[in-house]
C-alpha atoms as a PDB file:
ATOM      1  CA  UNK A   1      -5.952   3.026 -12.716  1.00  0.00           C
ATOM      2  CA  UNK A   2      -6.662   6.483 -11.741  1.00  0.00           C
ATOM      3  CA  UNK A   3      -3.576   8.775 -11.176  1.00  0.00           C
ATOM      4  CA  UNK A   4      -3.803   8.465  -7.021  1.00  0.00           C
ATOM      5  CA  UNK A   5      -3.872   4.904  -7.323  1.00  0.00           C
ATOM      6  CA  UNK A   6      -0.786   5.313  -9.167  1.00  0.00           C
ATOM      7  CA  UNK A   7       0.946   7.202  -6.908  1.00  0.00           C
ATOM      8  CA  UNK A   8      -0.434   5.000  -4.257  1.00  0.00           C
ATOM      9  CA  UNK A   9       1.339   2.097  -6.063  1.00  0.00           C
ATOM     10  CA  UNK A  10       4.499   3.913  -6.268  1.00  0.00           C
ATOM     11  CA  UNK A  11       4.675   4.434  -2.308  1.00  0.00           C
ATOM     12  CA  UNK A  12       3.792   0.734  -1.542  1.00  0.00           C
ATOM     13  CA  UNK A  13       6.954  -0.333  -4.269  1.00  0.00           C
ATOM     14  CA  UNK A  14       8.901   2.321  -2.328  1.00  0.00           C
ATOM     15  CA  UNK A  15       7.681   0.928   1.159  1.00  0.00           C
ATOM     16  CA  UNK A  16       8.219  -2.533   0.029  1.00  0.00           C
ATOM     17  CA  UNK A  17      11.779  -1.615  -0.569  1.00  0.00           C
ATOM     18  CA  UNK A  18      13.078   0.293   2.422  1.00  0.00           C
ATOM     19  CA  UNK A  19      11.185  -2.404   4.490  1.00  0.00           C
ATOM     20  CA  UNK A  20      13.190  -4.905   2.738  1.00  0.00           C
ATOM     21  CA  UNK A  21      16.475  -3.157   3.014  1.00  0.00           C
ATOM     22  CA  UNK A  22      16.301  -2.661   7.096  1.00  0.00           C
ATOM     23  CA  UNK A  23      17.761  -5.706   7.647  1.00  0.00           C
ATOM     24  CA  UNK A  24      20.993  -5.006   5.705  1.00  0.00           C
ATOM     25  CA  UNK A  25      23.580  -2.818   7.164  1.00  0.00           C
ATOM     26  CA  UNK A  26      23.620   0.833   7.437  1.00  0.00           C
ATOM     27  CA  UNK A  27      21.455   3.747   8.162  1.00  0.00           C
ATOM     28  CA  UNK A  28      17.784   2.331   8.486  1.00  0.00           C
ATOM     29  CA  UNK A  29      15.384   4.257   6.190  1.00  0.00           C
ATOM     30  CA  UNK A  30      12.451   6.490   7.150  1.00  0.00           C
ATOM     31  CA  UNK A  31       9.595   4.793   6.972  1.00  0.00           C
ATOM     32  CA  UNK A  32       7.338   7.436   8.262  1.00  0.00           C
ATOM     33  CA  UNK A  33       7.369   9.749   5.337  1.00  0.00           C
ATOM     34  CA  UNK A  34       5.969   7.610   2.870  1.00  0.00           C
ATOM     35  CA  UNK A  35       3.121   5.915   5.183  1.00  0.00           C
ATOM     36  CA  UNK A  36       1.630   9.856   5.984  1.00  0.00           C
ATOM     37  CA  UNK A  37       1.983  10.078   2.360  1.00  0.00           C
ATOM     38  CA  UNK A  38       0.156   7.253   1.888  1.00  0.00           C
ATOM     39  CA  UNK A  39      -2.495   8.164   4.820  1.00  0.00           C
ATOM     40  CA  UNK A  40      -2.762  11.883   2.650  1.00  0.00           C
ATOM     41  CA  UNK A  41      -3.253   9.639  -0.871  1.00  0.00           C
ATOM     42  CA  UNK A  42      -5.769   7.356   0.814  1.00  0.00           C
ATOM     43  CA  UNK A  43      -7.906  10.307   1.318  1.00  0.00           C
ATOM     44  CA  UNK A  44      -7.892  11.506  -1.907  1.00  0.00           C
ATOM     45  CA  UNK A  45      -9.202   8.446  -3.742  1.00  0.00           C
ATOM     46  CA  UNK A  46     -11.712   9.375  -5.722  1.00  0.00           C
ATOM     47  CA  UNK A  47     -15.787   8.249  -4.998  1.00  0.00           C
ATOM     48  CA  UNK A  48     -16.083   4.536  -6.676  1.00  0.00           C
ATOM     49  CA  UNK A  49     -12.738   2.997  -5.331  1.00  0.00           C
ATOM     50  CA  UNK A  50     -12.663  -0.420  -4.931  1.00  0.00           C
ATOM     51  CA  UNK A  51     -13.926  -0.977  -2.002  1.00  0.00           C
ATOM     52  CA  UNK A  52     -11.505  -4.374  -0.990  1.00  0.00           C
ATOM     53  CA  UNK A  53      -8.284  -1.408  -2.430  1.00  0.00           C
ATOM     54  CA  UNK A  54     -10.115   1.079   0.438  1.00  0.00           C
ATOM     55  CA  UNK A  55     -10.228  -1.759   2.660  1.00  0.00           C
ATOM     56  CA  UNK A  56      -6.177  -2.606   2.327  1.00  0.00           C
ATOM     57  CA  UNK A  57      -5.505   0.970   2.629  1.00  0.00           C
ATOM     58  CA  UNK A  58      -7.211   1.913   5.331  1.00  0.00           C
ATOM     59  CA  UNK A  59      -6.844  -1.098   7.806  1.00  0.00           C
ATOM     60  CA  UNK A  60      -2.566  -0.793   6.815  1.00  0.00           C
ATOM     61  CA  UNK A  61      -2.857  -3.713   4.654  1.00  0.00           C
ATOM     62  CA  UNK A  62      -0.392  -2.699   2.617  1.00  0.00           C
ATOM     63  CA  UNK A  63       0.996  -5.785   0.437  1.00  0.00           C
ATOM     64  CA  UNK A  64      -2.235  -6.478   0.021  1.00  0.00           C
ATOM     65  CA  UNK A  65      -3.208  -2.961  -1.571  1.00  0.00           C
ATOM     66  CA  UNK A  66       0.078  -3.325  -3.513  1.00  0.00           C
ATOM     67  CA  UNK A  67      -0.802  -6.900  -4.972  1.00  0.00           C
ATOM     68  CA  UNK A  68      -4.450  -5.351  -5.510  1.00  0.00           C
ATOM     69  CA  UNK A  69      -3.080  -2.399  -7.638  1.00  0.00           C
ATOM     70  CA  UNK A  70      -0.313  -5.077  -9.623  1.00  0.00           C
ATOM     71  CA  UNK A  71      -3.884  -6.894 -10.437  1.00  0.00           C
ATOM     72  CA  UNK A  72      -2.614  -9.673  -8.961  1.00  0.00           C
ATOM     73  CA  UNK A  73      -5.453 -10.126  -6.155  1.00  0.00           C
ATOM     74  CA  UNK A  74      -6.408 -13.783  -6.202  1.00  0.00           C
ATOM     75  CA  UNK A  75      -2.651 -14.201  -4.355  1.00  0.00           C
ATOM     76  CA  UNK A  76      -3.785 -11.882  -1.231  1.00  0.00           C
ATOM     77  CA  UNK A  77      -4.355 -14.270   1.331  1.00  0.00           C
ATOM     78  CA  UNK A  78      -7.837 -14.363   3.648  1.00  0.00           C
ATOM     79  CA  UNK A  79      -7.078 -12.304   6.835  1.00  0.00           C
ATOM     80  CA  UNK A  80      -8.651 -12.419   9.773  1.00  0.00           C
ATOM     81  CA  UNK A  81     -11.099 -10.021   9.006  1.00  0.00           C
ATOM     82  CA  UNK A  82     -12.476 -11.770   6.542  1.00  0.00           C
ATOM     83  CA  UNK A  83     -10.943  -9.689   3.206  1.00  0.00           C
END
């Protein structure tokens, strides 16, 4: 795992958590600092990528780009698109 993927993985486990916490009480977190930071990792993957992980990222797939980078891809299920 390159070091953008990593830090691609880290935003997705810090997006899956402030999504999760918005329906508890309190202040609702920002969501829209870490999806441009994940638009501004996204384009610094390097040449190679996998192209299903480019796929994820870039249609806003992004428990399936998380699952992808955990190695656990054979749970994504088949969208619509056909990925």
């Amino acid at each position: 795992m390159t070091d953008t993927e990593k830090s691609i993985l880290d935003s997705l486990t810090q997006l899956d958590r402030a999504a999760k916490s918005m329906s508890g009480p309190g202040p609702k977190p920002d969501l829209g600092g870490i999806l441009a930071r994940l638009d501004t990792l996204t384009t610094q993957l390097p040449r190679g990528t996998d192209p299903n992980l480019l796929h994820y990222l870039h249609r806003k797939s992004y428990e399936k780009a998380r699952l992808f980078l955990l190695g656990r891809e054979a749970e994504n299920a088949r969208g619509s698109c056909g990925h």
